[in-house]
Protein backbone atom coordinates (compact mmCIF):
# COMPACT_ATOMS: atom_id res chain seq x y z
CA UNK A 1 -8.90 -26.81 12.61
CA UNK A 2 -8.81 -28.02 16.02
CA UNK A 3 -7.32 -25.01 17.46
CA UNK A 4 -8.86 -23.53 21.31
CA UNK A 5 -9.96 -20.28 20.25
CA UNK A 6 -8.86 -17.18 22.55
CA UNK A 7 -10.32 -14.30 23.58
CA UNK A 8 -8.77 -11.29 20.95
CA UNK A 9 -8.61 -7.59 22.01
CA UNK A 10 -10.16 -5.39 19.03
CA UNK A 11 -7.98 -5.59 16.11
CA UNK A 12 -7.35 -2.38 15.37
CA UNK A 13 -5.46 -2.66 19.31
CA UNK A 14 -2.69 -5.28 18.38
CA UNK A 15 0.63 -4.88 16.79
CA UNK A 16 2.90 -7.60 14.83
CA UNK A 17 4.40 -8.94 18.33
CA UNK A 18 1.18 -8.87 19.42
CA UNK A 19 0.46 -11.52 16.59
CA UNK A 20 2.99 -13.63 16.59
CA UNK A 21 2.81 -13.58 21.00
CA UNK A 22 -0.96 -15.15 19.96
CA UNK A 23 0.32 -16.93 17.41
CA UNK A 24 3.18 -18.69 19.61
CA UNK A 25 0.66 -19.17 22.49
CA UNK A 26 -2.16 -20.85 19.96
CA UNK A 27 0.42 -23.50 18.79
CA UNK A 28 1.66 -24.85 22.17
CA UNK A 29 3.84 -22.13 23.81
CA UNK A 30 7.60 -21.82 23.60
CA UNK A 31 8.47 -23.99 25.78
CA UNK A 32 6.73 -26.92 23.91
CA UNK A 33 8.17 -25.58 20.59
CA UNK A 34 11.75 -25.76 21.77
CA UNK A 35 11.23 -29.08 23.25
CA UNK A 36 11.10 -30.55 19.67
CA UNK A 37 14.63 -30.83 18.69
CA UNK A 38 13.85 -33.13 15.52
CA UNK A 39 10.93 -33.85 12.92
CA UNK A 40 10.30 -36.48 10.22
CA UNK A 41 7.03 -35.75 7.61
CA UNK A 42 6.05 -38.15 5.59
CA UNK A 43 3.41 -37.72 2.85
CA UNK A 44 2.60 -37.54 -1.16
CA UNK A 45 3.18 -34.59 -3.19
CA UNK A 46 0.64 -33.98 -6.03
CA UNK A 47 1.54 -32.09 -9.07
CA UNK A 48 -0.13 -31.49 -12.51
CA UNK A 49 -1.63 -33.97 -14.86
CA UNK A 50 -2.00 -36.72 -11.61
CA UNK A 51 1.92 -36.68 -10.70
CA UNK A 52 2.52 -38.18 -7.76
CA UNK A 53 5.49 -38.90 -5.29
CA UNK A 54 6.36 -40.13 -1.61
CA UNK A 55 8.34 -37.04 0.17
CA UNK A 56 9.57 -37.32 3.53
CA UNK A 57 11.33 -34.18 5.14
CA UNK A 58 13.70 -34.49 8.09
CA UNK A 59 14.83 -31.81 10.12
CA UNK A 60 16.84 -31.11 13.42
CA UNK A 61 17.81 -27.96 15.23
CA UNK A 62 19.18 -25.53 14.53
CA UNK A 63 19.19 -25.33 11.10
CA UNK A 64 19.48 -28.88 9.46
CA UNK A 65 16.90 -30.61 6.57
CA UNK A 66 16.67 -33.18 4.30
CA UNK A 67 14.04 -33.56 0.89
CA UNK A 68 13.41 -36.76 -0.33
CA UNK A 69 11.03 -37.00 -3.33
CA UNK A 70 10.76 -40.98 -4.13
CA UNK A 71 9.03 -41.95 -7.81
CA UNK A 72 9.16 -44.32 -10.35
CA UNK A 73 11.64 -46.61 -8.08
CA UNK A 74 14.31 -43.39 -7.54
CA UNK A 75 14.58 -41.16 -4.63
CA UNK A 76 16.08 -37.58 -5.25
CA UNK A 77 17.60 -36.03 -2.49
CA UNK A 78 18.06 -32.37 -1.48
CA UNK A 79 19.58 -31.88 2.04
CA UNK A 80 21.56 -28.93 3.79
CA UNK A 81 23.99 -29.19 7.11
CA UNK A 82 23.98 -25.99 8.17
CA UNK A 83 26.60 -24.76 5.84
CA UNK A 84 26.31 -26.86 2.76
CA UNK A 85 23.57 -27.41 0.52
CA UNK A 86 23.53 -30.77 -1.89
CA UNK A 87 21.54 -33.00 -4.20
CA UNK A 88 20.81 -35.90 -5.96
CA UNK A 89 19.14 -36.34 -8.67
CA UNK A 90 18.72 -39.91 -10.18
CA UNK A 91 16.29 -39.34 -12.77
CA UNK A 92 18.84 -37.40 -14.81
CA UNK A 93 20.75 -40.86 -14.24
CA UNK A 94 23.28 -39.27 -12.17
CA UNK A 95 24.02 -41.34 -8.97
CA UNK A 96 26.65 -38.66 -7.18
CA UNK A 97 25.86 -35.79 -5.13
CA UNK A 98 26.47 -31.94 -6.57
CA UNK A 99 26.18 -28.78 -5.08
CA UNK A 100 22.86 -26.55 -5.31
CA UNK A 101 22.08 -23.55 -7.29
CA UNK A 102 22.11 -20.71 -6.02
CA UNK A 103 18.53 -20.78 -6.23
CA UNK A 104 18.02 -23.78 -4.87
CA UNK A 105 20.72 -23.26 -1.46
CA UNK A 106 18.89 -19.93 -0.82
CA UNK A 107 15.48 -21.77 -0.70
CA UNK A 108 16.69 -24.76 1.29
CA UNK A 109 18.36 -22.73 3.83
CA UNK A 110 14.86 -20.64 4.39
CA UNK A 111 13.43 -24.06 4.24
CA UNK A 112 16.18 -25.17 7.22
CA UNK A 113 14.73 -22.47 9.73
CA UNK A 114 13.85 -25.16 12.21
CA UNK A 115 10.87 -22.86 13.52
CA UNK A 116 10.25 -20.54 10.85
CA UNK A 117 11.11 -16.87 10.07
CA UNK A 118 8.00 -15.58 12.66
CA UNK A 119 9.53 -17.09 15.99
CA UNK A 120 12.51 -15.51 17.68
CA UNK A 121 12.79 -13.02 14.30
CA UNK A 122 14.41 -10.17 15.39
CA UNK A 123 17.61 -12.90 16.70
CA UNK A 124 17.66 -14.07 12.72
CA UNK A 125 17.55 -10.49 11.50
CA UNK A 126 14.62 -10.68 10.01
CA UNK A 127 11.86 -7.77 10.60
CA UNK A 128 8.34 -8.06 10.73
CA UNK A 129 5.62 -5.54 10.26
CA UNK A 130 1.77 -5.55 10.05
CA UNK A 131 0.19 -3.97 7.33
CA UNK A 132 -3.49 -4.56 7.17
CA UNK A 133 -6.28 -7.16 7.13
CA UNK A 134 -7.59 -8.79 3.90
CA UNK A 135 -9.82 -11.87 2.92
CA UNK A 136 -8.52 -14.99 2.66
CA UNK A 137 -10.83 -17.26 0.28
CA UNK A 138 -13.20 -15.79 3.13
CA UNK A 139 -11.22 -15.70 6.54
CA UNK A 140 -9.73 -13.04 7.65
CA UNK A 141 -6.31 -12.33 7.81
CA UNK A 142 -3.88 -10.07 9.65
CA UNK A 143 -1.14 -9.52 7.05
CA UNK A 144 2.42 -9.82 8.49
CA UNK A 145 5.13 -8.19 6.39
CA UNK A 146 8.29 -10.18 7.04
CA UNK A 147 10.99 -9.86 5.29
CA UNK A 148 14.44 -11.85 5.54
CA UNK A 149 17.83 -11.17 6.23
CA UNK A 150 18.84 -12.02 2.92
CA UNK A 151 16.53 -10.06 1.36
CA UNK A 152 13.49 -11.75 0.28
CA UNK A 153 10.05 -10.45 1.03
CA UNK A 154 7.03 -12.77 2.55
CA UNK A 155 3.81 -11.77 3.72
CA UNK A 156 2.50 -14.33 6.12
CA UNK A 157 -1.35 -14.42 6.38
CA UNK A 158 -2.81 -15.10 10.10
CA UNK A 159 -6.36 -16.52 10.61
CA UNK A 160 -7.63 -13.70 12.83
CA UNK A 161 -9.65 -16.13 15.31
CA UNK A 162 -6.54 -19.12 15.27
CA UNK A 163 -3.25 -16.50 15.05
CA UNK A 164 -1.74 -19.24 12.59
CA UNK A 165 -0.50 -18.88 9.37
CA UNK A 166 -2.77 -19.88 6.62
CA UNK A 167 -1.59 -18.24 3.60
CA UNK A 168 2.27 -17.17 2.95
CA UNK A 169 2.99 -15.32 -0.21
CA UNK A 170 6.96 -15.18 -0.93
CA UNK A 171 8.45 -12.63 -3.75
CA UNK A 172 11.94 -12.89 -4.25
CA UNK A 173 14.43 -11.91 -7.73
CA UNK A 174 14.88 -14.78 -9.63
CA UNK A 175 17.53 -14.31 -12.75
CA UNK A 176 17.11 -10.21 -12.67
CA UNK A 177 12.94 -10.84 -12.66
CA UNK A 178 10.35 -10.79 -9.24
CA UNK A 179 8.73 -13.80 -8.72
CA UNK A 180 5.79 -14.49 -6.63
CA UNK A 181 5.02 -17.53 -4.89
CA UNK A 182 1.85 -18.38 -3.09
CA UNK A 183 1.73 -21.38 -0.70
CA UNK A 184 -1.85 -22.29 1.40
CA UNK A 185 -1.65 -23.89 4.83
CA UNK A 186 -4.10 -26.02 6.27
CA UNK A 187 -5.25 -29.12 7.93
CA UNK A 188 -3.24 -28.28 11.69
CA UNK A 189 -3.23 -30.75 13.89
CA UNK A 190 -0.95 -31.40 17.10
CA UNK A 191 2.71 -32.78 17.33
CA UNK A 192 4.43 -33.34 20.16
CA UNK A 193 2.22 -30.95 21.89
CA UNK A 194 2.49 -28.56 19.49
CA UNK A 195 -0.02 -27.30 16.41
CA UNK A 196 1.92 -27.61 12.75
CA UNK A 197 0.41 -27.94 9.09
CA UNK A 198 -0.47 -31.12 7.55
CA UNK A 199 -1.38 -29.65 4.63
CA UNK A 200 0.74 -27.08 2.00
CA UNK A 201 -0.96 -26.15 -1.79
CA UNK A 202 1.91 -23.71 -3.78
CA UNK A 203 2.19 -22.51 -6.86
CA UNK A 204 2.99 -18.59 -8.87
CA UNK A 205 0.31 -16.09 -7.53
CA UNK A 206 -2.08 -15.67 -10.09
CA UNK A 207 -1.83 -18.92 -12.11
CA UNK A 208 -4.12 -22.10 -11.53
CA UNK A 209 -1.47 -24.29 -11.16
CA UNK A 210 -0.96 -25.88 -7.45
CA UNK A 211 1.88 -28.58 -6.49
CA UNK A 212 0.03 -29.42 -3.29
CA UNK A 213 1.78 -31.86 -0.92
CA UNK A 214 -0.02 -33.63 2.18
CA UNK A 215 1.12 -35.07 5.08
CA UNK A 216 0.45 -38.51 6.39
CA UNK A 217 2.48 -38.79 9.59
CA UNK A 218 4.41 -36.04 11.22
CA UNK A 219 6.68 -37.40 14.23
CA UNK A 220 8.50 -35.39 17.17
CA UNK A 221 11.88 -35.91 18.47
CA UNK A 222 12.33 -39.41 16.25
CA UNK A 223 16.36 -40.13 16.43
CA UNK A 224 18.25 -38.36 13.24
CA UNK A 225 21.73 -39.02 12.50
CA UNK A 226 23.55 -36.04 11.48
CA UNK A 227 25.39 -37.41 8.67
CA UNK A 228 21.90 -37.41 7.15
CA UNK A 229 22.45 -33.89 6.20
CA UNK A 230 26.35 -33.98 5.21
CA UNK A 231 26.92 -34.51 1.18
CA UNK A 232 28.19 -38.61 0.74
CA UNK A 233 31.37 -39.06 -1.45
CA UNK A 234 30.68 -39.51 -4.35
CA UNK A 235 31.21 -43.20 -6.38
């Protein structure tokens, strides 16, 4: 992983700020996490059957991100300002932006969390409890019970030695049904100073199926436009 291991008190001793103290430390420290103001990831996304695209994600404090998924000559889009969430999809041969689903703007504006639900949580409203250990596919794990201020539920697995997230299980309602999703985090190596995940494998908990996207570059503080994130007119 690449990670400098730490000295960890017994633990049966620590408690969820405890964790995510470690966990903040392990990475790079707060100070190098706030430095980064902007990041650009670009890698392939693998789905089922061999389907494969280019994505590159763009994001800038506080809250601002842009998707693009590029195949078969077309790039979608999916992007949120901070207050609006839009997309485009060409494939469906529609060349003008529309709003998001529901759906969709509530998982793009989790997505927009610039340094994730863990850091700063209790300023976000979220709230964060630990509730155990378990095995992860033979690490283990402190479970971390966090769960939004909208609502939604995710239990974020930390490597025990590293204090890093390498498994984050998210259950939300979708259309009057729970739903659980199961992503896998790997492959960390250092940005800007700082550790992130080059490396993402999600798909329902309990089924086979994986989307799994990968990470070829990941750069720090690269100059982002904000109209990048605000909805074009359409044509």
């Amino acid at each position: 992983m690449g990670l400098a291991l730490c000295t960890a008190p017994p633990l049966s001793a620590q408690t969820a700020d405890d964790i995510i103290a470690r966990y903040i430390k392990t990475v790079g420290g707060m100070d190098r996490i706030q430095a980064v103001q902007t990041l650009r990831r670009t890698g392939r996304f693998t789905g089922g059957g061999g389907f494969e695209a280019v994505v590159v994600q763009e994001s800038k404090r506080p809250n601002r991100v842009r998707q693009e998924f590029a195949l078969q000559g077309m790039t979608g889009i999916t992007a949120y300002d901070g207050r609006t969430g839009w997309k485009i999809e060409p494939w469906q041969g529609k060349k003008d932006p529309e709003a998001l689903s529901e759906e969709e703007l509530r998982d793009i504006t989790e997505e927009s969390d610039f340094d994730g639900p863990l850091i700063n949580y209790q300023q976000k409203g979220n709230k964060v409890e630990l509730v155990g250990t378990e095995q992860v596919e033979g690490t283990d794990a402190f479970k971390l019970r966090v769960t939004l201020a909208n609502g939604d539920v995710r239990t974020y697995y930390m490597d025990t030695d590293y204090y890093v997230p390498i498994r984050i299980v998210t259950k939300r309602m979708i259309r009057g049904a729970e739903q659980e999703t199961e992503t896998s985090l790997g492959d960390y190596k250092q940005v800007a100073g700082v550790y992130l995940p080059y490396s993402f494998e999600t798909g329902q908990r309990g089924s086979q199926d994986r989307a799994k996207i990968t990470y070829q570059k990941i750069e720090a503080n690269v100059s982002i436009d904000d109209r990048r994130f605000v909805q074009p007119p359409s044509h």
